[in-house]
C-alpha atoms as a PDB file:
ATOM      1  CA  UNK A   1     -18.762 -28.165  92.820  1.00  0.00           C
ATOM      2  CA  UNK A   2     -15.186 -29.449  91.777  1.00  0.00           C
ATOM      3  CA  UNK A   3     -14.181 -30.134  94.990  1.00  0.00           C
ATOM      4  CA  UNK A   4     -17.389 -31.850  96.103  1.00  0.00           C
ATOM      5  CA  UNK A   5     -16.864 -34.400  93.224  1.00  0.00           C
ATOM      6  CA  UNK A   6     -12.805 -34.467  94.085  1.00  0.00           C
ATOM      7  CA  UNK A   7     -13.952 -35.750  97.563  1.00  0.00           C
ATOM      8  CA  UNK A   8     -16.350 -37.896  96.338  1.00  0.00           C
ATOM      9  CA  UNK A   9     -13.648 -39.586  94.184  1.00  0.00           C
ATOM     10  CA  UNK A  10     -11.430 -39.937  96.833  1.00  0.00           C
ATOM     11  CA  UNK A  11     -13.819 -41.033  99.468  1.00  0.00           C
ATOM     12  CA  UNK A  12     -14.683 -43.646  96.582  1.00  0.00           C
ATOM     13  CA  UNK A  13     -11.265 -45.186  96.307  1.00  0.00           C
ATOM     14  CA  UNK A  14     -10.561 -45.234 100.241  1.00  0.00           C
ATOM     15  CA  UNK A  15     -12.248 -49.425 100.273  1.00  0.00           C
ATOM     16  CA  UNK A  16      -9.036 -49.682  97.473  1.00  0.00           C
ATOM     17  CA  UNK A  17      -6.502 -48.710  99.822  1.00  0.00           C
ATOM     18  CA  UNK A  18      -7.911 -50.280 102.317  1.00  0.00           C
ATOM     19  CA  UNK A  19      -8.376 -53.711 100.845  1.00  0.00           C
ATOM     20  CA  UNK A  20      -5.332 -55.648 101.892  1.00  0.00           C
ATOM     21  CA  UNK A  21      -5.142 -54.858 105.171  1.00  0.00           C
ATOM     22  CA  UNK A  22      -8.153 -53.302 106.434  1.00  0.00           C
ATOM     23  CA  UNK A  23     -10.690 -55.702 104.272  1.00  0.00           C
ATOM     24  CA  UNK A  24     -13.431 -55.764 107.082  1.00  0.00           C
ATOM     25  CA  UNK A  25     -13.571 -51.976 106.568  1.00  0.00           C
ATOM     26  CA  UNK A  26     -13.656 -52.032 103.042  1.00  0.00           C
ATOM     27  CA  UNK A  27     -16.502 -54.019 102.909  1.00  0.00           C
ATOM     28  CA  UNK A  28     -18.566 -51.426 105.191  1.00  0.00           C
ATOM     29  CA  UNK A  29     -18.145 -48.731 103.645  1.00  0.00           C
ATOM     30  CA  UNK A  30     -19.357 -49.782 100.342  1.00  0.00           C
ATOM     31  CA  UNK A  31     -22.805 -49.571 101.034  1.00  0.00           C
ATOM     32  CA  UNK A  32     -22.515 -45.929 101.974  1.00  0.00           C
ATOM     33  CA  UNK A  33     -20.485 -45.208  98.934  1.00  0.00           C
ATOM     34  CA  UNK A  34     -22.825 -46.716  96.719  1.00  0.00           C
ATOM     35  CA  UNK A  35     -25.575 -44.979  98.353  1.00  0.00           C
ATOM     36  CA  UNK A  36     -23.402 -41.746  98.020  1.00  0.00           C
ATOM     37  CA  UNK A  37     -23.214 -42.187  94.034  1.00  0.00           C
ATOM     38  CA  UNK A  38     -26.825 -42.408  93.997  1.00  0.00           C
ATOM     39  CA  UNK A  39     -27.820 -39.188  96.073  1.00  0.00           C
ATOM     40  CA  UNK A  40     -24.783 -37.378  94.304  1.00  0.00           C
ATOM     41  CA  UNK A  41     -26.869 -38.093  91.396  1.00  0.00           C
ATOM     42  CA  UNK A  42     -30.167 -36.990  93.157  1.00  0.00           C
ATOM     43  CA  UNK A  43     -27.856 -33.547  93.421  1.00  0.00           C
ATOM     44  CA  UNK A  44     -26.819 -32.646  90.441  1.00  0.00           C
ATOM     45  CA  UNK A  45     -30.322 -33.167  89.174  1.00  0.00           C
ATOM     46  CA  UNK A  46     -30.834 -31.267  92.435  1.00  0.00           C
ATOM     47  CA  UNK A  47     -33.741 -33.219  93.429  1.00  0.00           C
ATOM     48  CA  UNK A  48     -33.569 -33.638  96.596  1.00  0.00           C
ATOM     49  CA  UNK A  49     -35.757 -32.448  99.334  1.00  0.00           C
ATOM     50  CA  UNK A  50     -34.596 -30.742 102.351  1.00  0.00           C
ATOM     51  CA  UNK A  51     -34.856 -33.605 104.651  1.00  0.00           C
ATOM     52  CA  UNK A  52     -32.842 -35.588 102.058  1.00  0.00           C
ATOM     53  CA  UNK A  53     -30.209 -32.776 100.994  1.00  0.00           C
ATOM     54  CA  UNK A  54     -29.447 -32.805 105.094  1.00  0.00           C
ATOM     55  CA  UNK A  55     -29.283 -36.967 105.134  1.00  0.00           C
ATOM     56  CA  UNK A  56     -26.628 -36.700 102.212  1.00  0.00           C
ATOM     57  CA  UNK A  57     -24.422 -33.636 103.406  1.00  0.00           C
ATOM     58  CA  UNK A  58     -23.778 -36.156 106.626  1.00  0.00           C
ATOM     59  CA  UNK A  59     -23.797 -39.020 104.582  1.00  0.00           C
ATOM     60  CA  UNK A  60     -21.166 -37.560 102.481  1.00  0.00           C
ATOM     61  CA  UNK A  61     -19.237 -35.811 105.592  1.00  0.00           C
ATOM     62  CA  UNK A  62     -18.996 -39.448 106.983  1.00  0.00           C
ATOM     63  CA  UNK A  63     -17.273 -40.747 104.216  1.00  0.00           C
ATOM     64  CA  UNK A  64     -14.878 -38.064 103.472  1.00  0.00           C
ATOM     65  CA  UNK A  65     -13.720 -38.579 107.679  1.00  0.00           C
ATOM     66  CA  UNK A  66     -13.596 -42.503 106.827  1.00  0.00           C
ATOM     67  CA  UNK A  67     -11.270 -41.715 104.119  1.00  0.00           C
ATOM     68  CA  UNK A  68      -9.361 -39.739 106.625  1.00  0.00           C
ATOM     69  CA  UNK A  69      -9.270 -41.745 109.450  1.00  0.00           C
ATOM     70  CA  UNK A  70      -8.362 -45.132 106.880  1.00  0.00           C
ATOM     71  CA  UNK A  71      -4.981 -42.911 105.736  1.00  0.00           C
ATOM     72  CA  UNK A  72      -4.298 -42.376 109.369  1.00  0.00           C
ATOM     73  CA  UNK A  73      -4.587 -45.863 110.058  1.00  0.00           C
ATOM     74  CA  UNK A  74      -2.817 -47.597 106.941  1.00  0.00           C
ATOM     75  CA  UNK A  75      -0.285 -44.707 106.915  1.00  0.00           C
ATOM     76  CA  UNK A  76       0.218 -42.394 109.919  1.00  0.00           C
ATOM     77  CA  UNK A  77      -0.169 -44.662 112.886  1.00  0.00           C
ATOM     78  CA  UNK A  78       2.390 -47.577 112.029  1.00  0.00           C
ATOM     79  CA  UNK A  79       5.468 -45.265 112.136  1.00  0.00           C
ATOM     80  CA  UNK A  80       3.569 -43.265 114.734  1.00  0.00           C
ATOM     81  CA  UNK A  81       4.339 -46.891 116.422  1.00  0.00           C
ATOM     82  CA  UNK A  82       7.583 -47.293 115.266  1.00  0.00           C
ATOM     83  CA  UNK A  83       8.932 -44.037 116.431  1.00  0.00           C
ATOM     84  CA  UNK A  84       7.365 -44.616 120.087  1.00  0.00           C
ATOM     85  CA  UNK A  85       8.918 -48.113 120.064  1.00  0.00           C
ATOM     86  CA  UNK A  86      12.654 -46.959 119.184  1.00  0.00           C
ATOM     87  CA  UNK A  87      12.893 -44.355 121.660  1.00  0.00           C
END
């Protein structure tokens, strides 16, 4: 359970990072986080359904690879660039 709600926080504070120069992105996904937050509370109460236990596992699993894929982009792939560009 800790490291449910450790992904959850960091999937939370990926539209932060993202904010300066990925705004467009951090505006998208902050309907699914705040949709997230809601069914996380659904969980803990565990009161969800099957059907709706399934819908948040993705829902969740979506947001944890946007966090991922936002670090690649704000950190990995510009000196991914610059290394291709010196050689």
């Amino acid at each position: 359970m800790g490291i449910f709600f450790l992904y959850l926080f960091i999937a939370s504070a990926t539209p932060l990072f993202l904010w300066k120069e990925k705004r467009w992105l951090a505006i998208a996904g902050l309907p699914l986080l705040i949709v997230m937050w809601i069914m996380s509370g659904f969980y803990v109460a565990d009161l969800l359904t099957p059907e709706t236990h399934t819908f948040f596992m993705v829902l969740f699993s979506f947001n944890v690879l946007l966090a991922h894929v936002a670090a690649i982009i704000l950190y990995v792939k510009p000196e991914w660039w610059k290394r291709f560009a010196t050689d």
